[in-house]
Protein backbone atom coordinates (compact mmCIF):
# COMPACT_ATOMS: atom_id res chain seq x y z
CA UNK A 1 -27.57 4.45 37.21
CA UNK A 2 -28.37 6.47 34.43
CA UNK A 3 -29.85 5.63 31.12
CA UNK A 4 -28.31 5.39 27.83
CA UNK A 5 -28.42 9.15 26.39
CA UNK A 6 -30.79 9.67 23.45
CA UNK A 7 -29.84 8.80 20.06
CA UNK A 8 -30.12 9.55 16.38
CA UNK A 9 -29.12 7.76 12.53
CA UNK A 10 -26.49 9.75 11.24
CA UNK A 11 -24.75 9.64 7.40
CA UNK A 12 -21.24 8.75 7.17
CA UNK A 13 -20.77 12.14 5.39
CA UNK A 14 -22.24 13.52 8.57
CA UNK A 15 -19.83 11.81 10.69
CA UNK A 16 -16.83 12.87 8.55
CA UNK A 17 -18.09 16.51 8.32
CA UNK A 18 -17.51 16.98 11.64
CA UNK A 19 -14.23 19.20 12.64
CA UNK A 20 -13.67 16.55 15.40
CA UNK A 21 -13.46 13.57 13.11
CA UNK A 22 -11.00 16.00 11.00
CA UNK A 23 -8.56 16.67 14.05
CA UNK A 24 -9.10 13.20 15.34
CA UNK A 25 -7.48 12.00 11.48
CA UNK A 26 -4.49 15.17 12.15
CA UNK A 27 -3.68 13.48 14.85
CA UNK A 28 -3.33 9.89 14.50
CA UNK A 29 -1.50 11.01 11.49
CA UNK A 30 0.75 12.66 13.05
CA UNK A 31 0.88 10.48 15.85
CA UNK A 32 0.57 12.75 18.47
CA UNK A 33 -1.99 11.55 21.76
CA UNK A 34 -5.32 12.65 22.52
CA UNK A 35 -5.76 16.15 23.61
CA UNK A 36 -5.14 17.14 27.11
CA UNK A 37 -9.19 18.57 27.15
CA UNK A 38 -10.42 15.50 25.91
CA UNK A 39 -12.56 14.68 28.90
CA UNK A 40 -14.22 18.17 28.85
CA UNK A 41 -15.19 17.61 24.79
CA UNK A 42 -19.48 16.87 24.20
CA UNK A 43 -19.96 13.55 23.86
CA UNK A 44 -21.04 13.73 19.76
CA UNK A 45 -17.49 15.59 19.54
CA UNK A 46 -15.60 13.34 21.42
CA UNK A 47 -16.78 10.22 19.07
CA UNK A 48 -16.62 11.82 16.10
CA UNK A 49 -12.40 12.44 16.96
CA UNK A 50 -12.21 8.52 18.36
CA UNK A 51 -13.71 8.03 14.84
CA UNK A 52 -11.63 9.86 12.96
CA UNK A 53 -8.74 8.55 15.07
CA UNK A 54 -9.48 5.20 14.18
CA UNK A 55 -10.31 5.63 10.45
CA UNK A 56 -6.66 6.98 9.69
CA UNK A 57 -5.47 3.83 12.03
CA UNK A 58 -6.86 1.78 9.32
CA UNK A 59 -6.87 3.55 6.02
CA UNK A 60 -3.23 4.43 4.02
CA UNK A 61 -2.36 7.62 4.67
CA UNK A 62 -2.60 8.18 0.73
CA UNK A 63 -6.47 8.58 1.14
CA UNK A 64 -7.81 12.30 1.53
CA UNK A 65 -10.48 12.71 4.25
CA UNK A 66 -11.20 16.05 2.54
CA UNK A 67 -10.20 18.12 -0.65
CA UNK A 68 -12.12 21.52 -1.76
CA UNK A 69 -13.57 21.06 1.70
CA UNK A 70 -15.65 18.44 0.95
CA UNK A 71 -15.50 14.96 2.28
CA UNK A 72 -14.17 12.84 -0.73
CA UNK A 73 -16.02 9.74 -1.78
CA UNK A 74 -12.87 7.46 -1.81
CA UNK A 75 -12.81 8.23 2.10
CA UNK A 76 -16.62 7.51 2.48
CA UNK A 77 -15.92 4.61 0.88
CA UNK A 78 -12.88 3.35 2.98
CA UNK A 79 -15.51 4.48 6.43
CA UNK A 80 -18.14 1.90 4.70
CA UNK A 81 -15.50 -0.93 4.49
CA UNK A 82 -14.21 -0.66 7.61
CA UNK A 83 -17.95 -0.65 9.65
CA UNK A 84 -17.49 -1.89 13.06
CA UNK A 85 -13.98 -1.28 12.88
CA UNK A 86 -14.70 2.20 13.87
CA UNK A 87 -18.05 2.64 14.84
């Protein structure tokens, strides 16, 4: 059995920067499934979209992940509030 796989503290913002929390949000949105490649994704990638999936789950779809490509604060803020939820 293998060991856990090293780990490192990451920022929210960090976590919502990536493009794979983004399309993770698209598609619970639009409630399509998880992509056919999902398997094949790196592991950060694949959490970040299982994140991102989650977050819009949970948060009204009147809350903007991003505007002016930026990560707004009132989505930060609903990723604080929710904590385990979607960790």
């Amino acid at each position: 059995m293998e060991g856990q796989v090293p780990t490192k503290s990451v920022s929210v913002k960090w976590i919502m920067s990536d493009p794979a929390f983004e399309r993770g949000v698209r598609d619970a949105r639009a409630g399509r499934g998880f992509p056919v490649d999902f398997d094949a994704w790196e592991t950060n990638s694949a959490w970040s979209y299982e994140r991102g999936r989650a977050w819009a789950q949970q948060v009204p779809a009147s809350v903007v992940l991003k505007q002016d490509g930026r990560v707004t604060v009132e989505a930060m803020r609903w990723y604080m509030r929710l904590g385990q939820d979607i960790l």
